[in-house]
N, C-alpha and C. Protein backbone atom coordinates (compact mmCIF):
# COMPACT_ATOMS: atom_id res chain seq x y z
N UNK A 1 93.29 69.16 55.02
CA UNK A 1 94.50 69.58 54.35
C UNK A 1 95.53 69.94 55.41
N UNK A 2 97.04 68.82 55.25
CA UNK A 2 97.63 70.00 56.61
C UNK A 2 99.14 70.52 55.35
N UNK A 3 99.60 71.56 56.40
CA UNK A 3 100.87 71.85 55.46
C UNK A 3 101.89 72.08 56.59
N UNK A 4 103.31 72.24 55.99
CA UNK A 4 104.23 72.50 57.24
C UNK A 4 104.63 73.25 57.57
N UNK A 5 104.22 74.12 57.48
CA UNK A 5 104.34 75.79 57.76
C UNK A 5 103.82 76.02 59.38
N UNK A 6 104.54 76.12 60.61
CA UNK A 6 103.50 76.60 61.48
C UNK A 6 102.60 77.66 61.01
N UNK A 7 101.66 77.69 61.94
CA UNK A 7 100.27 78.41 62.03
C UNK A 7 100.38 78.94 63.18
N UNK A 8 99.80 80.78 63.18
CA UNK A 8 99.28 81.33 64.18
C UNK A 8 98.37 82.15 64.14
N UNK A 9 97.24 81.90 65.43
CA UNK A 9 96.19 82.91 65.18
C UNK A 9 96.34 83.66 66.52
N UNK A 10 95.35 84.42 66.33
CA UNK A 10 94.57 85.14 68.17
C UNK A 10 94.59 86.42 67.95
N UNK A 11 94.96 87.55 67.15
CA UNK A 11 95.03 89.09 67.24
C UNK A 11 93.97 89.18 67.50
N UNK A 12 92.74 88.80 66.64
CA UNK A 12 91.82 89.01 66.47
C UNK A 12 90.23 88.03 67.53
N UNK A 13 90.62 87.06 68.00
CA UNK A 13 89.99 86.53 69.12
C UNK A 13 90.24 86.37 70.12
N UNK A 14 89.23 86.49 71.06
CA UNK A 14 89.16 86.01 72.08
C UNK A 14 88.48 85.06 72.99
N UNK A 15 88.12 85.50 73.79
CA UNK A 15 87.40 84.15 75.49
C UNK A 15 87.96 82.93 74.64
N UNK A 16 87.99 81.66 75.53
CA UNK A 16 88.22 80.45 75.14
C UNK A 16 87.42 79.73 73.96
N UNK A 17 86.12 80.22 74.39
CA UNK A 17 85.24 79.57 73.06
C UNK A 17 85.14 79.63 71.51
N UNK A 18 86.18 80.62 71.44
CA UNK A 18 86.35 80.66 70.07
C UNK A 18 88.07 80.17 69.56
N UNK A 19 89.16 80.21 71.22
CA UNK A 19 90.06 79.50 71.02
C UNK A 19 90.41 78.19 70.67
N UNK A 20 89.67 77.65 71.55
CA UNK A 20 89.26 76.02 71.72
C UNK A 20 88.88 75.39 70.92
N UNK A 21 87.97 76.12 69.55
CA UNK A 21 88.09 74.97 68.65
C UNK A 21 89.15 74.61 67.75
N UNK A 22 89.77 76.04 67.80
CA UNK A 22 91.30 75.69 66.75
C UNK A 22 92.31 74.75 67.23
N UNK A 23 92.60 74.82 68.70
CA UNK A 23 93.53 74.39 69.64
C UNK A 23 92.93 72.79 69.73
N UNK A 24 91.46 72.22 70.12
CA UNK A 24 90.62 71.12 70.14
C UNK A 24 91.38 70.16 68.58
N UNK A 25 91.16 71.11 66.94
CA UNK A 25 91.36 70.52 65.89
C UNK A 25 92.78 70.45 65.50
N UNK A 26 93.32 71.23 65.67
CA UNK A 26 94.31 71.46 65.59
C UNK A 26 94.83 72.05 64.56
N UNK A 27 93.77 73.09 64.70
CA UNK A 27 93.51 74.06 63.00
C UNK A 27 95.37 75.38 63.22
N UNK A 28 95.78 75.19 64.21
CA UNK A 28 96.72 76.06 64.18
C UNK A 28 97.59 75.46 65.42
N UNK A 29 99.20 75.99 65.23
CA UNK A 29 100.25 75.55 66.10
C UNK A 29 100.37 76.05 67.34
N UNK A 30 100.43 77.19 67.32
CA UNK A 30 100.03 78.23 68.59
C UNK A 30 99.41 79.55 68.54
N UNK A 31 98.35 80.01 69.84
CA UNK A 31 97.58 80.67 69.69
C UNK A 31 98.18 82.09 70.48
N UNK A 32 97.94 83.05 69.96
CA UNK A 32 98.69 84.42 70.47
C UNK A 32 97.79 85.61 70.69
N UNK A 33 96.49 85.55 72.14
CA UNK A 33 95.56 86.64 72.34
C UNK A 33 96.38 87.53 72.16
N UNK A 34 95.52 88.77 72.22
CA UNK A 34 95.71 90.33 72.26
C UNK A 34 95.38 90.63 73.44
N UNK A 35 96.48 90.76 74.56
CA UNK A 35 95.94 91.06 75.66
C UNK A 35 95.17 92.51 75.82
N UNK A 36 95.01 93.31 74.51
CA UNK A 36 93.85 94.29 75.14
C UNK A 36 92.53 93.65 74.67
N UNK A 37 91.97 92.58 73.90
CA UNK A 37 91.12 91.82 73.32
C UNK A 37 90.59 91.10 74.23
N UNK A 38 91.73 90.10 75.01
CA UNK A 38 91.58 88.99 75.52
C UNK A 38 90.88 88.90 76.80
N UNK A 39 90.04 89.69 77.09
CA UNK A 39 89.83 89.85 78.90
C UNK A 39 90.22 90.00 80.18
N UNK A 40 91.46 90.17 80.07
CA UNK A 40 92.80 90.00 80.92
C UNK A 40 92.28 91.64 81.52
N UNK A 41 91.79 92.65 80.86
CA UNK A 41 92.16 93.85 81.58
C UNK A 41 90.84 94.19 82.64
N UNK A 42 89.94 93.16 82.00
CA UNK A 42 88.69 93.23 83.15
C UNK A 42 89.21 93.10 84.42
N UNK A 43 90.12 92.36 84.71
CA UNK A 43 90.27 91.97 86.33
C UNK A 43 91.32 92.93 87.18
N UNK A 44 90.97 93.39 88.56
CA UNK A 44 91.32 94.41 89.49
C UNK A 44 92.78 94.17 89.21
N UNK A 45 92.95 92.65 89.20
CA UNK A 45 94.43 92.51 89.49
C UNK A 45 95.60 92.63 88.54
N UNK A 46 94.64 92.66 87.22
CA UNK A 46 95.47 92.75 85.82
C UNK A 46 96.60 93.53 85.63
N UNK A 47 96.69 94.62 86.24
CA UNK A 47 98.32 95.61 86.09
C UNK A 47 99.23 95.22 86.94
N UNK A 48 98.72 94.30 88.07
CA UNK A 48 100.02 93.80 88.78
C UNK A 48 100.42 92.54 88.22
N UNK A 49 100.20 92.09 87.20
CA UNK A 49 101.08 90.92 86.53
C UNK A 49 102.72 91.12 86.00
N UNK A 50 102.34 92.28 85.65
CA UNK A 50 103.94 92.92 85.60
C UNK A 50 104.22 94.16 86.34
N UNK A 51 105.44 94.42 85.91
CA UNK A 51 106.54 95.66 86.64
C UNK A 51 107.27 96.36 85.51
N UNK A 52 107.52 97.44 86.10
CA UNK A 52 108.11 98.27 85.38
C UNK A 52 107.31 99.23 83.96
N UNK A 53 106.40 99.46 84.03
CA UNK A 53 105.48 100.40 83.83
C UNK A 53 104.55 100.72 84.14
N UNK A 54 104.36 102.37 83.72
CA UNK A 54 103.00 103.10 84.38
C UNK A 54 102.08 102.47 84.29
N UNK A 55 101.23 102.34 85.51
CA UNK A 55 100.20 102.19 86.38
C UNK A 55 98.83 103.15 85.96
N UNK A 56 97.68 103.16 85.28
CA UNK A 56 97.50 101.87 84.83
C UNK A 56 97.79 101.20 83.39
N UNK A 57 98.05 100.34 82.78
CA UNK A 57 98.63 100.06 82.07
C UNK A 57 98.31 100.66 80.45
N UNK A 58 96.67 100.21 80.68
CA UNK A 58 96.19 100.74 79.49
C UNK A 58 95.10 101.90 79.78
N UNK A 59 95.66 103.35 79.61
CA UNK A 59 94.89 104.65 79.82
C UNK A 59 94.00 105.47 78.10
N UNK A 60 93.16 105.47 78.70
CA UNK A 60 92.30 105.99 77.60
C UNK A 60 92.48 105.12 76.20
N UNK A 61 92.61 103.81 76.58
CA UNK A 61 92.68 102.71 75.29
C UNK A 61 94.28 102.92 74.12
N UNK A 62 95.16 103.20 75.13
CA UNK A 62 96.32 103.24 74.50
C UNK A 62 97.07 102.71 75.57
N UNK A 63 98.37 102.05 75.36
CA UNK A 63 99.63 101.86 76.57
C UNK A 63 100.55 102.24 75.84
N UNK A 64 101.11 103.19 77.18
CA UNK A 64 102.60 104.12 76.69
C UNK A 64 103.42 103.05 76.43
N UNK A 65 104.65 103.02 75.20
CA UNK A 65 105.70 102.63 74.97
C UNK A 65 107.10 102.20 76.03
N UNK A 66 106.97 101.58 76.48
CA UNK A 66 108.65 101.64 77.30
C UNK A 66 109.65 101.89 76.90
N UNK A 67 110.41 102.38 77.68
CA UNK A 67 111.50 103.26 76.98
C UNK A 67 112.64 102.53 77.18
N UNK A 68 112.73 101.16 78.10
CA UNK A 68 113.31 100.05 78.39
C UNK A 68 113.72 99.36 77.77
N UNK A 69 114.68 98.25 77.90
CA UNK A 69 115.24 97.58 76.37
C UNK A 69 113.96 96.28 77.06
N UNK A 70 113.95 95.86 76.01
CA UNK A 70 113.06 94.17 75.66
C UNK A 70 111.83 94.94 75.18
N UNK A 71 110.62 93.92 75.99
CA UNK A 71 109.25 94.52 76.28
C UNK A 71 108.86 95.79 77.19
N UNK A 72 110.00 96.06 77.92
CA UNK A 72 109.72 97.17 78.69
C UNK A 72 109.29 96.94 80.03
N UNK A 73 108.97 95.59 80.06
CA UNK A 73 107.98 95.19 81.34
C UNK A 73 108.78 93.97 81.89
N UNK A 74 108.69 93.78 83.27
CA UNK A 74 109.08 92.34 84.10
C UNK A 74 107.68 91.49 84.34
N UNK A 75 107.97 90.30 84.03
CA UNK A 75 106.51 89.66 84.89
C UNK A 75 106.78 89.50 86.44
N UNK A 76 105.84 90.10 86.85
CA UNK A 76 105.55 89.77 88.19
C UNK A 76 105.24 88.14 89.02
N UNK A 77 106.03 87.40 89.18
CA UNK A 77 106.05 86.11 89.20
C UNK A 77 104.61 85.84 90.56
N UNK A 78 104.79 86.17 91.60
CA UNK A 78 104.16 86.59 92.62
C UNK A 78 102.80 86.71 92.11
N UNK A 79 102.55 87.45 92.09
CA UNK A 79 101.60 87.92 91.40
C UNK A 79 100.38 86.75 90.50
N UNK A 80 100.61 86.48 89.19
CA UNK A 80 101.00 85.47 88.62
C UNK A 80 100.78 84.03 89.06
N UNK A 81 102.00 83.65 90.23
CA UNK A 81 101.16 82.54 90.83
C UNK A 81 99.84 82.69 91.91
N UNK A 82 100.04 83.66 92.22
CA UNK A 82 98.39 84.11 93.21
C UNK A 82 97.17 83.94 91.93
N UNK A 83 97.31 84.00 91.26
CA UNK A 83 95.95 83.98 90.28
C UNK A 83 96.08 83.03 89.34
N UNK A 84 96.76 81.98 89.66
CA UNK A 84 96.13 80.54 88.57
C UNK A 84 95.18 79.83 88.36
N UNK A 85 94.89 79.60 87.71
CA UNK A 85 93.84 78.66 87.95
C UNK A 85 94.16 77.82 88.96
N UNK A 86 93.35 76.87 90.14
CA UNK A 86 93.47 75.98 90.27
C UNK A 86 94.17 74.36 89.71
N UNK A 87 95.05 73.56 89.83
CA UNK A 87 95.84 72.48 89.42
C UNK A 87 96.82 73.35 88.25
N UNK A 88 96.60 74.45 87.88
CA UNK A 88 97.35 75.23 87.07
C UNK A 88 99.12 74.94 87.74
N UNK A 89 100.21 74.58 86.69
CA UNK A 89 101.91 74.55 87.33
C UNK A 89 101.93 76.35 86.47
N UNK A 90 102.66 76.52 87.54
CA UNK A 90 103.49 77.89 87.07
C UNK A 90 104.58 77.72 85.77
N UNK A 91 104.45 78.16 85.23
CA UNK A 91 105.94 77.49 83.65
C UNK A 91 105.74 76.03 83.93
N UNK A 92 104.42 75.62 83.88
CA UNK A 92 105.20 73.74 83.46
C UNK A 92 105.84 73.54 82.18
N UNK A 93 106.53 72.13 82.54
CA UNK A 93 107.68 71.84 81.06
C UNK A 93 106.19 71.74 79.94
N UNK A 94 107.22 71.70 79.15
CA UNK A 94 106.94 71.62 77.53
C UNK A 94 106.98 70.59 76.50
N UNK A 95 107.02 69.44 76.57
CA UNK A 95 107.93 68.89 76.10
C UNK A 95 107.35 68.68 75.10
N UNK A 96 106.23 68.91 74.39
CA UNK A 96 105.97 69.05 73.12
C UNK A 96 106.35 69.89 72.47
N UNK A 97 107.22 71.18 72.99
CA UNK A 97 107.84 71.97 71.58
C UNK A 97 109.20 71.22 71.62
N UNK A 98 109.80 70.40 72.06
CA UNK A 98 110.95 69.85 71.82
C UNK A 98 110.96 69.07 70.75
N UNK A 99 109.59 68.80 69.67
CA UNK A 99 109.46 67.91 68.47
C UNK A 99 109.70 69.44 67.43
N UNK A 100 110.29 68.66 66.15
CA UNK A 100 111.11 69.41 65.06
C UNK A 100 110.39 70.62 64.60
N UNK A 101 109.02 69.75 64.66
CA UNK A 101 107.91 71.02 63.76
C UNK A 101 107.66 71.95 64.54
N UNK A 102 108.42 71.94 66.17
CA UNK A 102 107.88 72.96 66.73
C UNK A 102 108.85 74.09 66.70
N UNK A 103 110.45 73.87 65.81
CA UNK A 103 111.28 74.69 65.98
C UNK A 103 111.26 75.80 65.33
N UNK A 104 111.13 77.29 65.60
CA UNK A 104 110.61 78.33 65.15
C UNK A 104 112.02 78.51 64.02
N UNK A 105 113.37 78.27 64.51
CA UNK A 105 114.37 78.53 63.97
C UNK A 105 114.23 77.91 62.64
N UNK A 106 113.91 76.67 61.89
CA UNK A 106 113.21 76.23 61.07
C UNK A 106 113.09 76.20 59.77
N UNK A 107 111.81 77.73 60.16
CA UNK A 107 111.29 78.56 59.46
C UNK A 107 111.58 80.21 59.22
N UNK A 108 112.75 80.43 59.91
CA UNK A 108 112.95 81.85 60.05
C UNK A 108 114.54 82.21 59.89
């Protein structure tokens, strides 16, 4: 069954193996971890991905609010590219959201 509504999952999953089959079928449009879910905070290097908030990010299973306009936070570009995967591009293009169904405006 498909319909034209994008689709999004991820609050609720994580590691790849349970991403991969939605993303593999193409059971959904784009996938959106929970970076306190997602494994991201296991690693030493995880609070230096961004800037501009307290250190460490997530204390006693809460992260303080920024008091900053946006997200509160800068990505640390540096950073970031030091920990790619291997053959990983930093922001490679996109050019599959440049097709219609991918325009969020759309639907909103």
């Amino acid at each position: 069954m498909a319909i034209e509504t994008p689709t999004i999952t991820g609050e609720d999953i994580y590691l790849l193996d349970y991403f991969k089959p939605l993303i593999d079928t193409r059971a959904v449009d784009m996938v959106h971890p929970d970076p306190n879910s997602a494994g991201s905070v296991d690693n030493p290097w995880w609070d230096d991905l961004v800037t501009g908030i307290e250190k460490p990010i997530v204390q006693n299973g809460f992260v303080k609010v920024p008091e900053t306009p946006g997200l509160g936070v800068e990505l640390n570009d540096e950073a970031v590219r030091e920990h790619l995967r291997p053959g990983t591009e930093f922001f490679a293009p996109t050019p599959e959201w440049d097709e219609t169904r991918s325009w969020d405006r759309i639907w909103s």
